[in-house]
C-alpha atoms as a PDB file:
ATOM      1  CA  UNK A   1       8.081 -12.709  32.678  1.00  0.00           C
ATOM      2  CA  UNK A   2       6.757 -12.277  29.704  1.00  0.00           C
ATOM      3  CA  UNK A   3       3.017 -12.398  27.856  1.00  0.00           C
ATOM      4  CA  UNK A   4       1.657 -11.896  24.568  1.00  0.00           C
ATOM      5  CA  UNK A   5      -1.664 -11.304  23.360  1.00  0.00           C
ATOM      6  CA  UNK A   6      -3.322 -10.436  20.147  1.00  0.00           C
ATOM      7  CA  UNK A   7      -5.520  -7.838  19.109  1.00  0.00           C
ATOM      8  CA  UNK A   8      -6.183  -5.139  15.692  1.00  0.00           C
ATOM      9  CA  UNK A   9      -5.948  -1.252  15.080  1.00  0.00           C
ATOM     10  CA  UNK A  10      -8.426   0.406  12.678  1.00  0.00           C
ATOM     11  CA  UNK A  11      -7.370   1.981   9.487  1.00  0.00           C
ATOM     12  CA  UNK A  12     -10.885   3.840   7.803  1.00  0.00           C
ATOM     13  CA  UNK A  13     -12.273   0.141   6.641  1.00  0.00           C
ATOM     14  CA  UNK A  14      -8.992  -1.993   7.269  1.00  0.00           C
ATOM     15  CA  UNK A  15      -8.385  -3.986  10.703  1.00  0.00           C
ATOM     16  CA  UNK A  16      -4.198  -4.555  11.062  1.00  0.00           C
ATOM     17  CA  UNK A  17      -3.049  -7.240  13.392  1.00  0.00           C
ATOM     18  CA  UNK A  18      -1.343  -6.439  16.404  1.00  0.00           C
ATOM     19  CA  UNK A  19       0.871  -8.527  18.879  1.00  0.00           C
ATOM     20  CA  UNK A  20       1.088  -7.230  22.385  1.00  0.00           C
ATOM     21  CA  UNK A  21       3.714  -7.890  24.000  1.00  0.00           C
ATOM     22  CA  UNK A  22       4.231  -7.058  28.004  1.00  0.00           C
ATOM     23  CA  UNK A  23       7.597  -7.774  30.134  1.00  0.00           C
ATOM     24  CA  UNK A  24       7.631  -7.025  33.519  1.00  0.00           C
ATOM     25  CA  UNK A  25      10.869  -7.132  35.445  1.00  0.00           C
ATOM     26  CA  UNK A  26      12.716  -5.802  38.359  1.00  0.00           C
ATOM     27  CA  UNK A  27      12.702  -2.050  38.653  1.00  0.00           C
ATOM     28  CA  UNK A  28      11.210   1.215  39.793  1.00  0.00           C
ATOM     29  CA  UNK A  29       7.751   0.723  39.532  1.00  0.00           C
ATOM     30  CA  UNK A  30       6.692   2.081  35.725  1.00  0.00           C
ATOM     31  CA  UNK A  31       4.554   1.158  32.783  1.00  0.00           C
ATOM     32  CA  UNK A  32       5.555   2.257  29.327  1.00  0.00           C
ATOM     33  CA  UNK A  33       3.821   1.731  25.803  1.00  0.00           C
ATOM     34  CA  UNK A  34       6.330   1.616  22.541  1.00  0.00           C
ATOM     35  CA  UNK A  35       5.408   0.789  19.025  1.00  0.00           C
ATOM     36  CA  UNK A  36       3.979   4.117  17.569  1.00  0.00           C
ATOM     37  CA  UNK A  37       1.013   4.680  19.919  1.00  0.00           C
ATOM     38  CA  UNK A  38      -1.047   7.152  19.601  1.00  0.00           C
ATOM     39  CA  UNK A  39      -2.582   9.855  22.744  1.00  0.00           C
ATOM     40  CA  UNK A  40      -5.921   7.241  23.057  1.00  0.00           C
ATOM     41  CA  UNK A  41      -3.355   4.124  23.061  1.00  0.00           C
ATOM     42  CA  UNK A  42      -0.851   5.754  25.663  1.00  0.00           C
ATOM     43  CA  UNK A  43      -3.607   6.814  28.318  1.00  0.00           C
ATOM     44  CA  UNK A  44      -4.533   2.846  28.140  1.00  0.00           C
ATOM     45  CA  UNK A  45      -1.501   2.621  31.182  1.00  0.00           C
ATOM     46  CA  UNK A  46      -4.381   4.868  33.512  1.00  0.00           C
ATOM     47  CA  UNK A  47      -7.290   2.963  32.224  1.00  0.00           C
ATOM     48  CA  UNK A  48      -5.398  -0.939  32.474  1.00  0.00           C
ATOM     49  CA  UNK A  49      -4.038  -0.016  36.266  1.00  0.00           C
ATOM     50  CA  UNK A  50      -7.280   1.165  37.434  1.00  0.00           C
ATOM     51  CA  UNK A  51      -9.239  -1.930  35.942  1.00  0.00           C
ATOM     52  CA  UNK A  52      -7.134  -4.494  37.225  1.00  0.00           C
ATOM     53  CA  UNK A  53      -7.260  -3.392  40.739  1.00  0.00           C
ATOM     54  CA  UNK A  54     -10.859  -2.641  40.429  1.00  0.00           C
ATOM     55  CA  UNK A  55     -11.626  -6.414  39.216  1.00  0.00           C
ATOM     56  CA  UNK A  56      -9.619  -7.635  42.625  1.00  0.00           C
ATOM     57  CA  UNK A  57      -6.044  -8.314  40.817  1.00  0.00           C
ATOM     58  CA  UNK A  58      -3.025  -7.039  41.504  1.00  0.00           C
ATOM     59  CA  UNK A  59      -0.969  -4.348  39.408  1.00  0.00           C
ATOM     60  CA  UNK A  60       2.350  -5.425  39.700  1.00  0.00           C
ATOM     61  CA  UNK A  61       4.709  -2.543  41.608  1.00  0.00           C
ATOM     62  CA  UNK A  62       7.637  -3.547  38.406  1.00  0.00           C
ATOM     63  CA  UNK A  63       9.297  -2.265  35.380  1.00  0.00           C
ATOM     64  CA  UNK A  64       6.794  -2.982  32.656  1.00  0.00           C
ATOM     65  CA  UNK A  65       7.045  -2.650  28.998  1.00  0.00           C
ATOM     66  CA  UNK A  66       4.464  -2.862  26.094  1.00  0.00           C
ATOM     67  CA  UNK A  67       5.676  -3.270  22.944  1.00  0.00           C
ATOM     68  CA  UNK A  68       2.733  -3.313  20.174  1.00  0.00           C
ATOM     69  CA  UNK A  69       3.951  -5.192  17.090  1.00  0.00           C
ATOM     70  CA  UNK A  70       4.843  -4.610  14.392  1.00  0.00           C
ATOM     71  CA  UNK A  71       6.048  -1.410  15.446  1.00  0.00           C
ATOM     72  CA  UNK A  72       6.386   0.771  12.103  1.00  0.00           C
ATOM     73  CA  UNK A  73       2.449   0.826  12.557  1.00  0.00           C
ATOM     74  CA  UNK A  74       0.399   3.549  13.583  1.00  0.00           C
ATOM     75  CA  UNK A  75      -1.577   2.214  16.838  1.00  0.00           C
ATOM     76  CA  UNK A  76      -4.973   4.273  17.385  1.00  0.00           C
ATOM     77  CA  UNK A  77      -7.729   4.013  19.511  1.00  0.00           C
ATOM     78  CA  UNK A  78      -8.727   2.598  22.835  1.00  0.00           C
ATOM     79  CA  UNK A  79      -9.575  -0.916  21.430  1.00  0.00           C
ATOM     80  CA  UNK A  80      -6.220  -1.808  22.557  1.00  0.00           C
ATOM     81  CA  UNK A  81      -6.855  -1.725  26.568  1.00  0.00           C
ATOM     82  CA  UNK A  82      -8.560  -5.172  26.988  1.00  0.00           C
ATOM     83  CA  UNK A  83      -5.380  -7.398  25.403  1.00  0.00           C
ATOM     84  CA  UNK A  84      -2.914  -4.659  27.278  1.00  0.00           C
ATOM     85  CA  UNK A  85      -5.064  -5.290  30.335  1.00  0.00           C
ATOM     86  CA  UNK A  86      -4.796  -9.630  30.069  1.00  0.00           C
ATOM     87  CA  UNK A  87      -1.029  -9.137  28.790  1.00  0.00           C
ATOM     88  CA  UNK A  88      -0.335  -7.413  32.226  1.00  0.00           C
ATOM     89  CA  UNK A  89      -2.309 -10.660  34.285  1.00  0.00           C
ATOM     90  CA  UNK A  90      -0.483 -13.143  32.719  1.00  0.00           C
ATOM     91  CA  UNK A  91       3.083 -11.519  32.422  1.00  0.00           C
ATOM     92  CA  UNK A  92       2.580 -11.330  36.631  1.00  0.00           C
ATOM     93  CA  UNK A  93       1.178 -15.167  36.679  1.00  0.00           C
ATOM     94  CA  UNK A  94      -2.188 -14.326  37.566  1.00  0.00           C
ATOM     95  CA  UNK A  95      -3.698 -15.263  34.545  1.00  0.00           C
ATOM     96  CA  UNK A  96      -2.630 -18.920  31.958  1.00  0.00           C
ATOM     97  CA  UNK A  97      -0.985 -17.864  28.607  1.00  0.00           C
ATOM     98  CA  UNK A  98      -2.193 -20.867  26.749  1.00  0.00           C
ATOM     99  CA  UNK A  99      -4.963 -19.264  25.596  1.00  0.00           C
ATOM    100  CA  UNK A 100      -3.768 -15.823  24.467  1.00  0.00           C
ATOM    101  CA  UNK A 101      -2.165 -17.278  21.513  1.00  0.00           C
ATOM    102  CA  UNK A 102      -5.925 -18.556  19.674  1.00  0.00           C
ATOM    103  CA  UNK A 103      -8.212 -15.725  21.301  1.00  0.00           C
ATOM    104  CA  UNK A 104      -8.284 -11.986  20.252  1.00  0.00           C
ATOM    105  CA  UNK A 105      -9.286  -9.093  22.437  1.00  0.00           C
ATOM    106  CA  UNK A 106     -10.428  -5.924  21.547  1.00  0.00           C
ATOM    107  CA  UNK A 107     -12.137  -3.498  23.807  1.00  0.00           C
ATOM    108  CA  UNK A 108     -12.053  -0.492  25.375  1.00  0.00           C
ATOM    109  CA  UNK A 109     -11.453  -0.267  29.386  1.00  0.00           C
ATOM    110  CA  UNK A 110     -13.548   1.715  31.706  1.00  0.00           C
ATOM    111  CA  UNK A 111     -11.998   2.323  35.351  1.00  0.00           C
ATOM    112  CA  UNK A 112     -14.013   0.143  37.174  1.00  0.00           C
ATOM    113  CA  UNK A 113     -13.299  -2.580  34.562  1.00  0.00           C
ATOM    114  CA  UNK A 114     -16.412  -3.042  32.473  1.00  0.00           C
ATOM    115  CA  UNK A 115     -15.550  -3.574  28.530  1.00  0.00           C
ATOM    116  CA  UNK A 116     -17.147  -1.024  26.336  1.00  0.00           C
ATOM    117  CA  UNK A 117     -17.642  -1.233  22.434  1.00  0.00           C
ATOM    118  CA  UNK A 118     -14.512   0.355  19.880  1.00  0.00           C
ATOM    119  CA  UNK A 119     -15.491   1.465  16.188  1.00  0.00           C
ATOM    120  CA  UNK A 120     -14.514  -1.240  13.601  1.00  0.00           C
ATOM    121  CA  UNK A 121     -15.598  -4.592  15.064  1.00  0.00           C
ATOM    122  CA  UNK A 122     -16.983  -6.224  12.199  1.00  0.00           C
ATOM    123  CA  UNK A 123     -13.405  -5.626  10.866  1.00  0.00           C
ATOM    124  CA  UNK A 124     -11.704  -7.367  13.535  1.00  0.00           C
ATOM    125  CA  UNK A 125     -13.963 -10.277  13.084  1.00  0.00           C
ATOM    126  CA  UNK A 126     -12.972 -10.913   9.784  1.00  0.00           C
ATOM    127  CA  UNK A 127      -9.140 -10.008  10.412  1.00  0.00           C
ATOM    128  CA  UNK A 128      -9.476 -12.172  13.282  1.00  0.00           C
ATOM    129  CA  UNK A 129     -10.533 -15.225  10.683  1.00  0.00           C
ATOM    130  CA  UNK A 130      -7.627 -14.087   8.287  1.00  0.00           C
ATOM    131  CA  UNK A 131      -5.422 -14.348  10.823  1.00  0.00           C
ATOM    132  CA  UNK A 132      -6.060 -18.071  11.750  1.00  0.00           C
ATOM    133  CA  UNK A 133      -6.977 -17.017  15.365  1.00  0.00           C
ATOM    134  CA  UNK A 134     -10.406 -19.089  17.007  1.00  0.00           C
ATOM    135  CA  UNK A 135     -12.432 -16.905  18.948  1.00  0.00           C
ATOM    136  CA  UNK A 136     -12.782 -13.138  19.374  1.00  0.00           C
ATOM    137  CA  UNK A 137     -13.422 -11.790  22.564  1.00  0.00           C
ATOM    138  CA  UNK A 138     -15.512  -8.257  22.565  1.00  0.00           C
ATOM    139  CA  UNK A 139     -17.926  -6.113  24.349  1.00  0.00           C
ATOM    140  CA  UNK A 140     -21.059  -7.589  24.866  1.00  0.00           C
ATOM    141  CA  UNK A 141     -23.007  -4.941  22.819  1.00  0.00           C
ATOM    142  CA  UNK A 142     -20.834  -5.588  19.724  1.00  0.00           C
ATOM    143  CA  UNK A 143     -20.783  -9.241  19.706  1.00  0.00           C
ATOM    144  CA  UNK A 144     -23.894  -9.717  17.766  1.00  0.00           C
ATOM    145  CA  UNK A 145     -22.102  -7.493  15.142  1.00  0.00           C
ATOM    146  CA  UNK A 146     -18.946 -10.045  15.288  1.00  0.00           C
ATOM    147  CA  UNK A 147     -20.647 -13.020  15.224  1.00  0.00           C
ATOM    148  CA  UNK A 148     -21.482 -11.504  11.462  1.00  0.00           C
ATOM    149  CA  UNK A 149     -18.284 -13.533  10.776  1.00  0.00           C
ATOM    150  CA  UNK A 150     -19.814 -17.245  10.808  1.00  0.00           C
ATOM    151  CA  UNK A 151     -15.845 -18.608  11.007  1.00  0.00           C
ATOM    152  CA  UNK A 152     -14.985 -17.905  14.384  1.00  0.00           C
ATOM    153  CA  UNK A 153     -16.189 -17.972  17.717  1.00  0.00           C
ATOM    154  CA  UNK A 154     -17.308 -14.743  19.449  1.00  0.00           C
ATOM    155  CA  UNK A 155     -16.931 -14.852  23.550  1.00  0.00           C
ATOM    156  CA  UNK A 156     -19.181 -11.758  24.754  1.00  0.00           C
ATOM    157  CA  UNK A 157     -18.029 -10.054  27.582  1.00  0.00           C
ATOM    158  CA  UNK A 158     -18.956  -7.220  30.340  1.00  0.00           C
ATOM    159  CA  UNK A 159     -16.154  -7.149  32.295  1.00  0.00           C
ATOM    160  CA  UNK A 160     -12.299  -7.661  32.906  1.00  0.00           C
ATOM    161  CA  UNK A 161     -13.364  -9.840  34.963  1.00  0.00           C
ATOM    162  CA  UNK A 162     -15.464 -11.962  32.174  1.00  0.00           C
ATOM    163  CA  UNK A 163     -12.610 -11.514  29.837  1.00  0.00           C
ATOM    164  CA  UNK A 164     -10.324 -13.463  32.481  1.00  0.00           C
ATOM    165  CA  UNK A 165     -12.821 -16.052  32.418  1.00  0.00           C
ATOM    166  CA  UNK A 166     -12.937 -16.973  29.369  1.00  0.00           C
ATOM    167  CA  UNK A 167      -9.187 -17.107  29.125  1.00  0.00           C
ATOM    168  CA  UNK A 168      -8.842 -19.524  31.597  1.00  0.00           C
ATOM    169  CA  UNK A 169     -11.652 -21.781  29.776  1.00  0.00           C
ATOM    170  CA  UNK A 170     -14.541 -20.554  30.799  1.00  0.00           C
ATOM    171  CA  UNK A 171     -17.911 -19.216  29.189  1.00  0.00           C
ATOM    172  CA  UNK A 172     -18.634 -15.849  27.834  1.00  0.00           C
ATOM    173  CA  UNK A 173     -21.374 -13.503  28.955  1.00  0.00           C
ATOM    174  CA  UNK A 174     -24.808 -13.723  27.656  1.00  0.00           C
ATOM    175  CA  UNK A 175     -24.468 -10.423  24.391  1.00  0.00           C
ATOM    176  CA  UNK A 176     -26.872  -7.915  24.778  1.00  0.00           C
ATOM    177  CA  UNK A 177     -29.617  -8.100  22.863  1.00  0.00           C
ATOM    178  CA  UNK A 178     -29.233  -6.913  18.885  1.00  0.00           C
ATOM    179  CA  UNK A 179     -32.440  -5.548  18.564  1.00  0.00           C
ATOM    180  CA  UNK A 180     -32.340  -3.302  21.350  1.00  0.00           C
ATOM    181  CA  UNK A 181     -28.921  -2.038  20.415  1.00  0.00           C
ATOM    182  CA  UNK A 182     -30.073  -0.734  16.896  1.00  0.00           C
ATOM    183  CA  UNK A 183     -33.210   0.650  18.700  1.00  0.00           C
ATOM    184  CA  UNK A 184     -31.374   2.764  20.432  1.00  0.00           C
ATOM    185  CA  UNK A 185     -28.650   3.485  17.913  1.00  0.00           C
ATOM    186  CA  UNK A 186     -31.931   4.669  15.863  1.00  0.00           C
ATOM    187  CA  UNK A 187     -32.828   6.408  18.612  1.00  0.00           C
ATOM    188  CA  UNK A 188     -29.641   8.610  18.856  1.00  0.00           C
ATOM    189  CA  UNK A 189     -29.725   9.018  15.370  1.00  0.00           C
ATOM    190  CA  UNK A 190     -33.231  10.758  15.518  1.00  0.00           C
ATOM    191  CA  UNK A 191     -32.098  12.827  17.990  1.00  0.00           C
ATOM    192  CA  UNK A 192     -29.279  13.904  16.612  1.00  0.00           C
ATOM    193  CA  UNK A 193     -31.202  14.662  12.948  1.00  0.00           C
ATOM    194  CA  UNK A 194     -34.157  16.321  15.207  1.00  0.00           C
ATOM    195  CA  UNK A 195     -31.559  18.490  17.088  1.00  0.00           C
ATOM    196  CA  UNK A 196     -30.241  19.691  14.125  1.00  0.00           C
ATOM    197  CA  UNK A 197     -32.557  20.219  11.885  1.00  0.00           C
ATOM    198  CA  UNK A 198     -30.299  19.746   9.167  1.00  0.00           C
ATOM    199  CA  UNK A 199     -31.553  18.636   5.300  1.00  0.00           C
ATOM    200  CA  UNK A 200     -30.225  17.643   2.330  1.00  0.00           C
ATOM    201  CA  UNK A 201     -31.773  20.431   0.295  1.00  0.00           C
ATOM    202  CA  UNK A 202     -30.146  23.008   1.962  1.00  0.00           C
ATOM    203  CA  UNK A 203     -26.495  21.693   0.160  1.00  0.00           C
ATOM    204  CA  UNK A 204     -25.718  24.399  -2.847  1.00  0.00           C
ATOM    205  CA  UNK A 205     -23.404  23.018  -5.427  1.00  0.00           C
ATOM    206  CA  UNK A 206     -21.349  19.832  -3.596  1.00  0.00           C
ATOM    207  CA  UNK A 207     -23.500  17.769  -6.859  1.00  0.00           C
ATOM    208  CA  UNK A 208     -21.088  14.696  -6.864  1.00  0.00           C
ATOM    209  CA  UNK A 209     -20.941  14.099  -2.914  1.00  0.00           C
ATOM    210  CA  UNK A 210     -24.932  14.817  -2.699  1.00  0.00           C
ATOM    211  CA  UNK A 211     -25.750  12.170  -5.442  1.00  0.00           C
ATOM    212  CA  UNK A 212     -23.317   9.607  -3.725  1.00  0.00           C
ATOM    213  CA  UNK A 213     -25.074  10.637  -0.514  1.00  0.00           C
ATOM    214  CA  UNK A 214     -28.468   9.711  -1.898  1.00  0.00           C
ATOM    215  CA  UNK A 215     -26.858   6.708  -3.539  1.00  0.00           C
ATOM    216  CA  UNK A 216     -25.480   5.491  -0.272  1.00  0.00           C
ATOM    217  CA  UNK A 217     -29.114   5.825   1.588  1.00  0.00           C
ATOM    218  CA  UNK A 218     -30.599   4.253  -1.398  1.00  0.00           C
ATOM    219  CA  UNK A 219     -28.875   1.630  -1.339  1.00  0.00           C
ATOM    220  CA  UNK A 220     -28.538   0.847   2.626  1.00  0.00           C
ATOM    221  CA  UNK A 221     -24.089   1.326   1.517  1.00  0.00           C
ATOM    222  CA  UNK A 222     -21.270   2.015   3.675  1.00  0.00           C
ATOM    223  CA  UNK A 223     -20.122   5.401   2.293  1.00  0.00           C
ATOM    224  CA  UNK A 224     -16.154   7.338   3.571  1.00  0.00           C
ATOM    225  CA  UNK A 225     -15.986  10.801   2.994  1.00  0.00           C
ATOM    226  CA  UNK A 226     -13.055  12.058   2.779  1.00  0.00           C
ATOM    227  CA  UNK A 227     -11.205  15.555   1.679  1.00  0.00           C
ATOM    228  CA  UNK A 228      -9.497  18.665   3.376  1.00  0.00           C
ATOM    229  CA  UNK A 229     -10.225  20.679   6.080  1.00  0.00           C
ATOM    230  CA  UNK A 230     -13.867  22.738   5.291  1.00  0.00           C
ATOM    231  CA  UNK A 231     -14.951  21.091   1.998  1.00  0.00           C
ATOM    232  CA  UNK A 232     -17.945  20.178   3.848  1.00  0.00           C
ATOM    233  CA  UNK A 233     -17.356  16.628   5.035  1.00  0.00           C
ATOM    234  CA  UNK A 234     -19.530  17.381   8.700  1.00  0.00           C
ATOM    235  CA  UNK A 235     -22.136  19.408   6.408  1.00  0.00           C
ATOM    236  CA  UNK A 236     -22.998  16.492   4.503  1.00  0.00           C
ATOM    237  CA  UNK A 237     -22.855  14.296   7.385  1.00  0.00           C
ATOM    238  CA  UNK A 238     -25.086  16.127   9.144  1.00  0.00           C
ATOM    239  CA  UNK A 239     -27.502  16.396   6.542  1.00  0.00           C
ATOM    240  CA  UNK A 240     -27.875  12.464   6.145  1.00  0.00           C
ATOM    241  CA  UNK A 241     -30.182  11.459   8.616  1.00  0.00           C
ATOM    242  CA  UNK A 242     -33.078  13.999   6.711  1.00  0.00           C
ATOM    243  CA  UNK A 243     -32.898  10.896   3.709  1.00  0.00           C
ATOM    244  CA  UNK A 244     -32.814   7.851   6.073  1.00  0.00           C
ATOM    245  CA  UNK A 245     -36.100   6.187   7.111  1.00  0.00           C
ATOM    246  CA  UNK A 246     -37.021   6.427  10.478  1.00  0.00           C
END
């Protein structure tokens, strides 16, 4: 049979749509990935098998392929797992395919099935709206930061288990709380600047990246650094946290 399910790859700031596709037939029993994955994408076939039978599903004993559309895009990251993971469940019938054509998925698998956070969701949210799909299903901890996107509905989820849930019509999880997900992102980032002891004045020459450093914390910006190998990218990085507030 075969499933397909929806879900995005991060570029740096851009989300690109992709269309999972799984087909399980006959065979020695195998799972393979196509469609220029990366390492992170092609150790999802570990993390997928061990969360479905974890959650109480089967993992079918087949020939499956996973072909991530379109395929002359690079596919990074492990934000991929939870739409490989419902793909699987309703290419074996034990999950309803209706759905999988409105909802998007994006999370990262852990072994005993629980959805954790991936890097770019506010992205997806608004790719997801571009795309003309309905509702986004994420990690619980990141669906305050989706539901920045007022044009879509946002299904919060802890587990698999949750995720297969709301695919079949049901509710999402209750999203952890916002405020005490920035505490302790603020938290870690005091740490981190504390552990270091890194500051800003210490930087010799660098004058254009250290003004748009200050610029950026000025202003409360999103700022990319980018450049080679040792011009001093982590340096500066580093040094950030001594201009933030507490």
């Amino acid at each position: 049979m075969l499933a397909r399910a929806h879900t995005f790859t991060t570029e740096t700031l851009q989300a690109n749509r992709v269309t999972v596709e799984v087909d399980i037939r006959p065979g020695l029993p195998a799972f393979v990935i196509v469609g220029l994955a990366d390492a992170a994408v092609r150790e999802a076939r570990e993390r997928v098998r061990a969360a479905i039978r974890n959650c109480g599903y089967e993992f079918p004993s087949r020939r499956i392929t996973a072909n991530l559309a379109p395929a002359d895009v690079p596919k990074v990251g492990p934000g991929l797992d939870l739409a490989l993971a419902c793909a699987v469940l309703a290419a074996s019938g034990q999950l309803p395919r209706a759905r999988l054509s409105t909802h998007a998925l994006f999370g990262e698998l852990a072994l005993d099935g629980e959805v954790k956070a991936s890097r770019g969701t506010l992205a997806v949210a608004q790719a997801t709206h571009d795309a003309g799909l309905q509702t986004l299903v994420v990690a619980s901890s990141e669906a305050h930061e989706a539901r920045l996107v007022e044009e879509i509905d946002v299904a919060a989820v802890h587990t698999l288990d949750s995720a297969v849930r709301v695919l079949r019509g049901g509710r999402g999880d209750r999203p952890a709380r916002a405020a005490a997900a920035a505490a302790s992102r603020g938290r870690a980032s005091g740490r981190d600047a504390a552990a270091t002891g890194a500051d800003l004045c210490e930087v010799r020459g660098q004058h254009h990246a250290v003004e748009a450093l200050v610029t950026a914390a000025a202003g409360g910006h999103n700022m990319l650094l980018s450049g080679a190998p040792g011009a001093g990218k982590t340096m500066l990085a580093h040094r950030m946290p001594s201009i933030l507030p507490r």
